[in-house]
Structures are given as C-alpha cells and as structure tokens.
N, C-alpha and C. Protein backbone atom coordinates (compact mmCIF):
# COMPACT_ATOMS: atom_id res chain seq x y z
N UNK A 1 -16.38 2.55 21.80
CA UNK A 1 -15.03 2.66 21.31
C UNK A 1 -14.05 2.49 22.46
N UNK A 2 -13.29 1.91 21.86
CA UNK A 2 -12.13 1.37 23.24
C UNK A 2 -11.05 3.19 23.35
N UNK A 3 -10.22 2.93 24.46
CA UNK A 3 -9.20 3.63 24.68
C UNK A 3 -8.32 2.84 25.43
N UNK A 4 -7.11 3.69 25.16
CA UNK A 4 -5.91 3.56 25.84
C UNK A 4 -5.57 4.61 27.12
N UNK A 5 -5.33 3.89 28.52
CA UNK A 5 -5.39 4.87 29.13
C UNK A 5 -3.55 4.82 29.97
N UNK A 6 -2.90 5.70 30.04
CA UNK A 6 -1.71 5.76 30.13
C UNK A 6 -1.64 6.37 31.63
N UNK A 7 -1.11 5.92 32.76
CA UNK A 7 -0.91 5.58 33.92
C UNK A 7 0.65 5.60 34.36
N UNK A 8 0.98 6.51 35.78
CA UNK A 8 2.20 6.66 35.97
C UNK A 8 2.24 5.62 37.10
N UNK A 9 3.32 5.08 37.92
CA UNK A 9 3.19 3.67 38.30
C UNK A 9 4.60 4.05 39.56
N UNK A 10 4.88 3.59 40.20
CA UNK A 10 6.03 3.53 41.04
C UNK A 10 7.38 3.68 40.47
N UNK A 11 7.22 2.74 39.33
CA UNK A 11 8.31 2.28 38.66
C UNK A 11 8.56 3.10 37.50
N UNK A 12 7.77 3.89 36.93
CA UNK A 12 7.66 4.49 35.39
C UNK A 12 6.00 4.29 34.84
N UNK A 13 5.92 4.04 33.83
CA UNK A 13 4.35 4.59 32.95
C UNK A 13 4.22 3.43 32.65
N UNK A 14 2.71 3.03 32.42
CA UNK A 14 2.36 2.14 31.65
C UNK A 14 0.97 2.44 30.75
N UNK A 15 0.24 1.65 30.14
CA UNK A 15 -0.81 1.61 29.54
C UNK A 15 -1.52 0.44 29.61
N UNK A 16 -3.07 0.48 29.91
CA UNK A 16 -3.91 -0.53 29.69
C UNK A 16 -5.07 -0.11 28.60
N UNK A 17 -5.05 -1.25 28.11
CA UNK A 17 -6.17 -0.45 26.90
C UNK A 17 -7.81 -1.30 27.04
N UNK A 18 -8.71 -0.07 27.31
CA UNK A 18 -9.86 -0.46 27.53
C UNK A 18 -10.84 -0.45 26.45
N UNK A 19 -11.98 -1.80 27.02
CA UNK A 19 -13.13 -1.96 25.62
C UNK A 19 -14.34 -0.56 25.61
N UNK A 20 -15.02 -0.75 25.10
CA UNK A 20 -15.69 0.41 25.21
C UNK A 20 -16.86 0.48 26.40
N UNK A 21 -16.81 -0.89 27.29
CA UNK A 21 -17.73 -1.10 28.27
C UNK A 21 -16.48 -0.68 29.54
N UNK A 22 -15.59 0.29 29.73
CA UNK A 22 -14.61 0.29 30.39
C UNK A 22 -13.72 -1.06 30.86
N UNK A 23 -13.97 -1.77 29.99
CA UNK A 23 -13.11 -3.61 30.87
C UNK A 23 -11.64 -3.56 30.62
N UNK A 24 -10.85 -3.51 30.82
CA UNK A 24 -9.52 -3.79 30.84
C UNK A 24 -9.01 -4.94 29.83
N UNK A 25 -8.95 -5.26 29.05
CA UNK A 25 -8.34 -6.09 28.02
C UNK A 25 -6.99 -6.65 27.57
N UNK A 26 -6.56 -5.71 27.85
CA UNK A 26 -4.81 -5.79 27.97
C UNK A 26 -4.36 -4.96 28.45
N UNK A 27 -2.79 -4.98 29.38
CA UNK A 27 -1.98 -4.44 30.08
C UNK A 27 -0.29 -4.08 29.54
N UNK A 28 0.43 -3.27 29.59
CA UNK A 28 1.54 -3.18 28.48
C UNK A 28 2.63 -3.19 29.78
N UNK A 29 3.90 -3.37 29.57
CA UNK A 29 4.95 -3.36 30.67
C UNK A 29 5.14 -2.06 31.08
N UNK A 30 6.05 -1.87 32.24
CA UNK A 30 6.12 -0.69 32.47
C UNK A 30 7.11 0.13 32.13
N UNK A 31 7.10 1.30 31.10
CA UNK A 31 8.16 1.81 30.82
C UNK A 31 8.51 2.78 31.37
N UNK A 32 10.09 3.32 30.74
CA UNK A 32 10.72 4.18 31.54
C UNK A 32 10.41 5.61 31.64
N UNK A 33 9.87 6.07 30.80
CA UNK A 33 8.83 7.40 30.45
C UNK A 33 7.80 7.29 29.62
N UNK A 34 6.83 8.60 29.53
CA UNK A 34 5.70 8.63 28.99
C UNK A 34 6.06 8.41 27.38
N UNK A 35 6.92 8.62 26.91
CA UNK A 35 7.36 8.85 25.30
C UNK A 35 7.51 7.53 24.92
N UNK A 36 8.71 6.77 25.66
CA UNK A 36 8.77 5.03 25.17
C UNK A 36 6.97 4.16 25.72
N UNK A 37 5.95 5.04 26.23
CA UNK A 37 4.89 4.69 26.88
C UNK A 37 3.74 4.51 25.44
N UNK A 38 3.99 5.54 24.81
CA UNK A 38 3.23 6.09 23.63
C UNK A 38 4.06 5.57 22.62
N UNK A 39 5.03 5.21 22.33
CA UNK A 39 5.59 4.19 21.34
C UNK A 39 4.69 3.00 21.47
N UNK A 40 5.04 2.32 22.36
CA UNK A 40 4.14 1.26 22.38
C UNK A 40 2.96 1.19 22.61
N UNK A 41 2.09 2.38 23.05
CA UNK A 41 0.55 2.41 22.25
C UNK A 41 0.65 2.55 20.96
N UNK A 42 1.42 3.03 20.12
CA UNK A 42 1.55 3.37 18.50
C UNK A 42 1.78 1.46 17.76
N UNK A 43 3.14 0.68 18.73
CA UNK A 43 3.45 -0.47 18.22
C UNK A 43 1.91 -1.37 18.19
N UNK A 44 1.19 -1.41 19.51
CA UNK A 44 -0.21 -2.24 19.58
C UNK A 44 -1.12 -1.68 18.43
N UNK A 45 -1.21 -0.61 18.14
CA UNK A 45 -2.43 -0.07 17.30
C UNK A 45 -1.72 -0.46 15.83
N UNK A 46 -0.63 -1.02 15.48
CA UNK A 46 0.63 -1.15 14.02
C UNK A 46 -0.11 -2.81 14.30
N UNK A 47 0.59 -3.20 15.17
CA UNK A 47 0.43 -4.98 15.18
C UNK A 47 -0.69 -5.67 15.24
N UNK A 48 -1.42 -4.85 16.23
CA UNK A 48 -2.67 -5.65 16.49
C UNK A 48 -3.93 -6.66 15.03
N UNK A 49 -3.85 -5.25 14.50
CA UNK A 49 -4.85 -6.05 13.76
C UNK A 49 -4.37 -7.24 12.80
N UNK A 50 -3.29 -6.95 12.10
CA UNK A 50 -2.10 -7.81 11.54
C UNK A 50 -1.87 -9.25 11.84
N UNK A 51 -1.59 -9.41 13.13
CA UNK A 51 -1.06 -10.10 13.85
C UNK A 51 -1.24 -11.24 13.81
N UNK A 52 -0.50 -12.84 13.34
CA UNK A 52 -1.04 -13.87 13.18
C UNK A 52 -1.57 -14.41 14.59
N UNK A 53 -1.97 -15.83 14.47
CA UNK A 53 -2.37 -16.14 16.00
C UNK A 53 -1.41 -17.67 15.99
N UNK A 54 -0.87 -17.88 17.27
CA UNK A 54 -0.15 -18.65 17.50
C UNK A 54 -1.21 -19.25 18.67
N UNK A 55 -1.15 -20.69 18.80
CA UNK A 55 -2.02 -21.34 19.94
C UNK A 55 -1.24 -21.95 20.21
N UNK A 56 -0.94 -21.80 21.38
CA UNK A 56 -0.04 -22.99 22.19
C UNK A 56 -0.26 -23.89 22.92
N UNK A 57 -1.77 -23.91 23.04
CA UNK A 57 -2.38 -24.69 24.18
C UNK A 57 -2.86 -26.32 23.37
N UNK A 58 -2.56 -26.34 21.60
CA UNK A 58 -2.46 -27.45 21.47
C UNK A 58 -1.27 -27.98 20.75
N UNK A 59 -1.64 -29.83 20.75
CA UNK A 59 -0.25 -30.25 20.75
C UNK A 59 0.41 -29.74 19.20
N UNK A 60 1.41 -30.37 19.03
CA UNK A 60 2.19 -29.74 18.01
C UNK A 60 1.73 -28.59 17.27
N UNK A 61 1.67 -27.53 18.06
CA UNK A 61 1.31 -25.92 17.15
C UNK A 61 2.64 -25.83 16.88
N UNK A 62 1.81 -24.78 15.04
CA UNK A 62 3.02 -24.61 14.39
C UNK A 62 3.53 -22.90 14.97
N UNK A 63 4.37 -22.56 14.99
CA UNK A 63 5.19 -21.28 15.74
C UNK A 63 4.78 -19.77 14.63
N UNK A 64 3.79 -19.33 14.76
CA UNK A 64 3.68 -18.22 13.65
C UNK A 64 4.54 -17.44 13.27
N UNK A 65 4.55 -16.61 12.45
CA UNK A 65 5.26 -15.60 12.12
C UNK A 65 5.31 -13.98 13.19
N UNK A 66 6.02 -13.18 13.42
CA UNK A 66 5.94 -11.91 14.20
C UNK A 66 4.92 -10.93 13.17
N UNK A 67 4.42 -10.15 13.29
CA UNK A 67 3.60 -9.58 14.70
C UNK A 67 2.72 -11.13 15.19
N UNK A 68 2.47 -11.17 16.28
CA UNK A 68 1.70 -12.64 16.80
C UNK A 68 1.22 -12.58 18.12
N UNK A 69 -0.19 -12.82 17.46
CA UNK A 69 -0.79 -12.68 19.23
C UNK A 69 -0.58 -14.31 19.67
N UNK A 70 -0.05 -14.92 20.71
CA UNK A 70 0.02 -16.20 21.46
C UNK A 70 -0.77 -16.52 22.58
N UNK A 71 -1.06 -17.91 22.42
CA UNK A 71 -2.38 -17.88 23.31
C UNK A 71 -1.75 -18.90 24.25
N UNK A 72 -1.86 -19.21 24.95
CA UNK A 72 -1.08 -19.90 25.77
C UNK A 72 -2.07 -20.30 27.27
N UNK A 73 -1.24 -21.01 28.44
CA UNK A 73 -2.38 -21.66 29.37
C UNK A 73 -1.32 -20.53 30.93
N UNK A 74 -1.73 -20.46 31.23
CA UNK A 74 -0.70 -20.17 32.99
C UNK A 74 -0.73 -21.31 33.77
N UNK A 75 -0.04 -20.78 34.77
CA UNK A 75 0.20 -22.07 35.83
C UNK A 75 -0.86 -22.05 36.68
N UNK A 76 -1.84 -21.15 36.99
CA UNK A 76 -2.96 -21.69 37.37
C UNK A 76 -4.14 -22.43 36.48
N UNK A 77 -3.59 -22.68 35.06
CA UNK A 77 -4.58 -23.21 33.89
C UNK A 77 -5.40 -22.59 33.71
N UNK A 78 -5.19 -21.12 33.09
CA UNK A 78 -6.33 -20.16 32.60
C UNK A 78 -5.56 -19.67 31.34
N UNK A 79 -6.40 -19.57 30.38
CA UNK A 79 -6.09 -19.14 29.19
C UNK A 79 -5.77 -17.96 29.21
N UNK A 80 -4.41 -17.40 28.47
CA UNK A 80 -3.95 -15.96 28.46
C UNK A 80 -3.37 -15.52 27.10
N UNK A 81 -3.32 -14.35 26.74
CA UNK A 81 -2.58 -14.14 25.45
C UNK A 81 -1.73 -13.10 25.38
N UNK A 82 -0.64 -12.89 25.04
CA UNK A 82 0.11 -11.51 24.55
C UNK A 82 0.54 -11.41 23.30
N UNK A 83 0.19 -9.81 23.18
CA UNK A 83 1.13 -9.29 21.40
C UNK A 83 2.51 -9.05 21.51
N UNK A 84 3.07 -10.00 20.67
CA UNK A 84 4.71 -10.10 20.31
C UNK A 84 4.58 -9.02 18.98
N UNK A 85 5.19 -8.14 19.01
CA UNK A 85 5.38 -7.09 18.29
C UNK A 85 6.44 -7.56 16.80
N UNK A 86 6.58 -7.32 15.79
CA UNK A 86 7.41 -7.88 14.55
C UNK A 86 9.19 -7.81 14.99
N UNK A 87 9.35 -7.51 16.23
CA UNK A 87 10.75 -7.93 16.42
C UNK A 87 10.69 -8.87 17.70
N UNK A 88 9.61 -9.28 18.19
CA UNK A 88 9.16 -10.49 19.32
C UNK A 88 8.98 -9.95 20.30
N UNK A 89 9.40 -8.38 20.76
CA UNK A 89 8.72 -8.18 21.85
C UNK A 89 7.45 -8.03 22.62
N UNK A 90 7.37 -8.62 23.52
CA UNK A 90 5.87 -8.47 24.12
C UNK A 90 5.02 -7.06 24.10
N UNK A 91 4.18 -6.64 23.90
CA UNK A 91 3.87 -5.21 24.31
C UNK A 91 2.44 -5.01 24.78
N UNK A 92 2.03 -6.28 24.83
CA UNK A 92 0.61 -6.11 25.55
C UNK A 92 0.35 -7.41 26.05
N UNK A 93 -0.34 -7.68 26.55
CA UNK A 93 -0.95 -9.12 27.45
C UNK A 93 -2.19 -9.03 28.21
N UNK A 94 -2.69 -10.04 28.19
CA UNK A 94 -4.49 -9.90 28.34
C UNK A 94 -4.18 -10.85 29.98
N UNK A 95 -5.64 -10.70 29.94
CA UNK A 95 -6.15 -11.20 31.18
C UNK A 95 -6.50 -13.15 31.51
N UNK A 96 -6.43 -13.77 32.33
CA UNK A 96 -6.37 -14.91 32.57
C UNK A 96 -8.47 -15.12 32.00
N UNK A 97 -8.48 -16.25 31.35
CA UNK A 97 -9.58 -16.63 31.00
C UNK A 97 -9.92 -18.17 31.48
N UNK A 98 -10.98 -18.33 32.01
CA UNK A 98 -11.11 -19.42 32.23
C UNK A 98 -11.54 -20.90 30.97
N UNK A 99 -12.06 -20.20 29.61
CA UNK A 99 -12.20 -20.34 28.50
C UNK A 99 -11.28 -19.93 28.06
N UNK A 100 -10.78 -21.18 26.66
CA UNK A 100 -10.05 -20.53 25.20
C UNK A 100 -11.32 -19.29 24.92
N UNK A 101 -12.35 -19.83 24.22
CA UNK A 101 -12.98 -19.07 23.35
C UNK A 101 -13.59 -17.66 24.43
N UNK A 102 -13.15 -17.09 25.37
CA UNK A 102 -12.88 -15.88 26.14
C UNK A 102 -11.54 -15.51 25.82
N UNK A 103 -10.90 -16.08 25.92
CA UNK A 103 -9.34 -15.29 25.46
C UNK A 103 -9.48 -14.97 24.06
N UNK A 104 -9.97 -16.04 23.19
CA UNK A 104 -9.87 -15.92 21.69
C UNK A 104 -10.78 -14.16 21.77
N UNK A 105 -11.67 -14.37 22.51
CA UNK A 105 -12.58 -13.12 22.34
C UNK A 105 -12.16 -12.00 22.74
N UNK A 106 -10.60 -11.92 23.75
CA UNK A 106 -10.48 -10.60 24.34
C UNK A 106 -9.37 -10.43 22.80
N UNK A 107 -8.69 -11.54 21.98
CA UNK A 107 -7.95 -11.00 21.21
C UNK A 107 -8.96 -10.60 20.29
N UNK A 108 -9.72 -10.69 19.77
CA UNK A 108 -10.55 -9.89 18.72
C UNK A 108 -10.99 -8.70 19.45
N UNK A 109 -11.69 -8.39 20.44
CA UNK A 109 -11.52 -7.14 21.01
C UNK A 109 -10.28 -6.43 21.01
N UNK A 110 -9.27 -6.63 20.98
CA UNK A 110 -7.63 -5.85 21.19
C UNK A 110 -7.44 -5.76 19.79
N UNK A 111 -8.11 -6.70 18.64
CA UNK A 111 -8.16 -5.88 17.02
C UNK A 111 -9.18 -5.42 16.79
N UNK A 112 -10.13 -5.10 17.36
CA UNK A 112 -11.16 -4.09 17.28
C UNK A 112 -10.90 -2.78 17.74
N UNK A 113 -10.93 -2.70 18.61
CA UNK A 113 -10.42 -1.57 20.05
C UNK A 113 -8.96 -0.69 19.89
N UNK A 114 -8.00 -1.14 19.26
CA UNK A 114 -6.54 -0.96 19.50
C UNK A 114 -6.49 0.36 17.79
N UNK A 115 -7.03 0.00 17.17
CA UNK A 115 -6.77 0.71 15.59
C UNK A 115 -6.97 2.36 16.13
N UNK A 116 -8.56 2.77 16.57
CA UNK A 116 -8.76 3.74 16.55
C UNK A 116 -9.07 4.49 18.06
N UNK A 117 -8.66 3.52 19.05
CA UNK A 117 -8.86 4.00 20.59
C UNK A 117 -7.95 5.35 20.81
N UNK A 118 -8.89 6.19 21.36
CA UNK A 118 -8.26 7.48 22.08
C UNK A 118 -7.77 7.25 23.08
N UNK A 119 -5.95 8.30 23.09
CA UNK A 119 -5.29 7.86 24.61
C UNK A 119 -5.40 9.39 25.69
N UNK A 120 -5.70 8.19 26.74
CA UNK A 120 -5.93 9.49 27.94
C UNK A 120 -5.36 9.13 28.79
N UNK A 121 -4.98 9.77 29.81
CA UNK A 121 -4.33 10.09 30.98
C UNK A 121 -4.96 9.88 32.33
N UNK A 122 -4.01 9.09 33.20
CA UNK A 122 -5.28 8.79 34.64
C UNK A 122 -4.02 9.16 35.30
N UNK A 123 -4.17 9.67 36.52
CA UNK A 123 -3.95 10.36 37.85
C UNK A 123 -3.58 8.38 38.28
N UNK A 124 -2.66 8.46 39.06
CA UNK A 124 -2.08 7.44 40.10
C UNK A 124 -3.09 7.07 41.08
C-alpha cells in the first residue's frame, strides 16, 4: 500500500507520495503550511483516479478535460507526467522516464496508491 509522506522543506511543506515498494512516484509543490499541504493530499486522492489522460508527446493530441493527468516529454527527452487538478492546477508530478510505457505505469500507480495511502510525517 502506497503512502503519502509530508515533509517540511526550507521553503514550507511538501508531500511525495510513495508506492508500496517505498519508490517515490510523485512530488507535490511546496506549500505554505502543513494545512494547504494536506489539502492537496486530499485534492490527489479526489482527482487521481478520475482523471482523464492527456498525451502530449503525440502529434495533434486532443487537450482533455480537468481533472487530467498529462504526459508530456522534458528537455532532456524523458517522459514525465503531472495531475492538473479540476481547476488546472498542478498538484503532483512524477518522475522523468526514459519510456512512455514507464510513465504510463507510474500514472496507474498514482491511481492505485493515491485513493487509500496513509499520510505520515518525516523529520527534515
């Protein structure tokens, strides 16, 4: 079973939410306290499973609807994805893949993992 583990940071709090093999899967921005921190573990565990899939990495993709996980390429050409939440904000983002079908796989892990993951607390 995955968790969410909520982390205080230089800047304010964040959350990364882990698979149940401890791997890191996605990363959330950093907010300004623990409370707007746990909103958006509540928004990922609302959107995630929902969430249409937008691919951007081919030609003419059509633009999905919000909640939407987007899959997209980086500038080093590794496949990456983030959850746009039903008003477009970002609130989670995965890890660079050297494969689509690894990214495709960390987003089915983040709708597996995200529904019923327990959130805990890590020390800096």
């Amino acid at each position: 079973m995955g968790k969410f583990v909520i982390r205080k940071t230089a800047t304010g709090v964040k959350f990364n939410l882990k698979a149940g093999n401890g791997e890191i899967i996605g990363v959330s921005e950093v907010y300004s306290g623990e409370a707007a921190c746990r909103n958006g573990i509540e928004s990922v565990r609302k959107n995630a499973p929902q969430a249409n899939l937008e691919d951007q990495t081919v030609a003419d993709f059509q633009p999905a609807k919000h909640p939407k996980f987007e899959v997209y390429t980086d500038k080093a050409g590794e496949f990456r994805f983030r959850l746009k939440a039903g008003n477009g904000e970002i609130i989670l983002t995965g890890e660079g893949y050297k494969a689509k079908s690894g990214c495709l796989n960390g987003i089915e892990s983040v709708r597996k993992n995200a529904t019923d993951a327990d959130v805990t607390e890590e020390d800096a």
